[in-house]
Protein backbone atom coordinates (compact mmCIF):
# COMPACT_ATOMS: atom_id res chain seq x y z
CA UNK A 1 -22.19 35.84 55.83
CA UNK A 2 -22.64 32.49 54.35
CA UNK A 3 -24.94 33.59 51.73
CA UNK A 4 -21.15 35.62 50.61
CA UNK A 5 -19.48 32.35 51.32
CA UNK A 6 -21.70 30.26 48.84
CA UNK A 7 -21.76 33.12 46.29
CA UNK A 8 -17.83 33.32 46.39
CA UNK A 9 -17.50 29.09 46.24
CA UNK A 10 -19.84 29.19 43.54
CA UNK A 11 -17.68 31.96 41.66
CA UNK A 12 -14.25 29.74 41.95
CA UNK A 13 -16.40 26.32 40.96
CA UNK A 14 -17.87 28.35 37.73
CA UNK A 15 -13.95 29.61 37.62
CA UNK A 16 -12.89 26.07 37.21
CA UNK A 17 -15.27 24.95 34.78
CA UNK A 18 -14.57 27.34 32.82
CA UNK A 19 -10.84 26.92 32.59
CA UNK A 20 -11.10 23.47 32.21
CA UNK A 21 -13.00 24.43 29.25
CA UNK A 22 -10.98 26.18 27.66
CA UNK A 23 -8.40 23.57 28.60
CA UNK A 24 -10.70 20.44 27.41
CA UNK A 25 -10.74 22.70 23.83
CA UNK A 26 -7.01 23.15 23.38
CA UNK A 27 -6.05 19.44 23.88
CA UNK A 28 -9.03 18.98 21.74
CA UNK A 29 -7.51 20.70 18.74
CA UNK A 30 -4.29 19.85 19.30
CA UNK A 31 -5.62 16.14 19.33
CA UNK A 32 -7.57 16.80 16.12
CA UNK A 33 -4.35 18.55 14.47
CA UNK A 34 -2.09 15.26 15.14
CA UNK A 35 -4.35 13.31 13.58
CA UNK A 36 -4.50 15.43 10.62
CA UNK A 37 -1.04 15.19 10.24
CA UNK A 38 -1.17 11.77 11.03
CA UNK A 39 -3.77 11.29 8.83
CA UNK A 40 -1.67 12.97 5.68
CA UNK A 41 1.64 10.58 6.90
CA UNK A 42 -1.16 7.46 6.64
CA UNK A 43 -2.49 8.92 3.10
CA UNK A 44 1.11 9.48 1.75
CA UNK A 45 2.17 5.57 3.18
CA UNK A 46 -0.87 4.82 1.07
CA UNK A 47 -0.08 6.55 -1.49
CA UNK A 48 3.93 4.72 -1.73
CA UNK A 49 2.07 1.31 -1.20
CA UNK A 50 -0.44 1.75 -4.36
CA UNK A 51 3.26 3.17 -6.35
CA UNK A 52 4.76 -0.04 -5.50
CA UNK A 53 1.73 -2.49 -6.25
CA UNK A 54 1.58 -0.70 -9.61
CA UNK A 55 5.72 -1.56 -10.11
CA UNK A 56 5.04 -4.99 -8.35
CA UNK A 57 1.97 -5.04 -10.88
CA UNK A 58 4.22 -3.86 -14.09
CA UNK A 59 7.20 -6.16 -13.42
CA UNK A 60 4.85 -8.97 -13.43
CA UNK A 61 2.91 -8.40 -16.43
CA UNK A 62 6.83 -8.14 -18.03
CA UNK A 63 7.77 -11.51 -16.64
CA UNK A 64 4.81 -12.95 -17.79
CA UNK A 65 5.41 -11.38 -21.23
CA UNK A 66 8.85 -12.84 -21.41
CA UNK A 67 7.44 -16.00 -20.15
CA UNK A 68 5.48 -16.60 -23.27
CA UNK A 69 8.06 -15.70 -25.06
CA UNK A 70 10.43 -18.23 -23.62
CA UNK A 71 7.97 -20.86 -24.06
CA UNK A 72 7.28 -19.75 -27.98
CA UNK A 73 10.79 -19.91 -28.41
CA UNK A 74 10.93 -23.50 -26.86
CA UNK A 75 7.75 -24.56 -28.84
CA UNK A 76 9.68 -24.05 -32.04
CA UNK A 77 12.55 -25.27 -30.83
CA UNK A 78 10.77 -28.23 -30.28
CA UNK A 79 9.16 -28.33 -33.37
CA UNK A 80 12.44 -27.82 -35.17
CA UNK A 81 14.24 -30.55 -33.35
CA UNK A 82 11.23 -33.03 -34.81
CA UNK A 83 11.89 -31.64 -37.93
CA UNK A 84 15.73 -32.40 -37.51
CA UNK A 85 14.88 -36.10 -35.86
CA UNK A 86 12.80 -37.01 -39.03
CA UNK A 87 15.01 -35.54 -41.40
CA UNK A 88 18.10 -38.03 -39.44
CA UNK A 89 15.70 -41.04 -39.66
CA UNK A 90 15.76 -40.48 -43.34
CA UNK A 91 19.48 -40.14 -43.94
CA UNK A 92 19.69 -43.53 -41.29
CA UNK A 93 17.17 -45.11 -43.72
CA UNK A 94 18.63 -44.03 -46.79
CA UNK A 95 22.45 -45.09 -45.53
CA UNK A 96 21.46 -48.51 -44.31
């Protein structure tokens, strides 16, 4: 009688194992499948950064392009208004 007793215990405990198994498996892979999509959300967030460095990145370089324009443009500015302060020295010289 108790060797029955044991032999049906032993039958629920390998019971339980077992469904907690199968239970430890399909939290498991439903673990592993939110991080795969979490893991595509976190690629396509990556993705939209690198987009926006590489505007961020463009923009710049067109600032800075217009930049050295703007200062080209004030160089000869500047090199014209020398021009036109020499040039009124003359006429002053020439007048007095």
């Amino acid at each position: 009688m108790i060797k029955r007793k044991f032999n049906r215990n032993w039958q629920a405990v390998l019971a339980g194992v077992v469904l907690c198994a199968v239970l430890a498996v399909f939290v498991a892979s439903k673990v592993a499948d939110a991080q795969v999509t979490g893991s595509g959300m976190q690629q396509a967030r990556v993705m939209q950064r690198t987009a926006n460095m590489n505007d961020l990145w463009e923009k710049m370089n067109a600032a800075e392009e217009r930049l050295v324009r703007i200062e080209q443009k004030i160089d000869a500015l500047s090199v014209d208004m020398d021009l036109m302060r020499r040039v009124l020295k003359r006429i002053d010289r020439e007048n007095k």
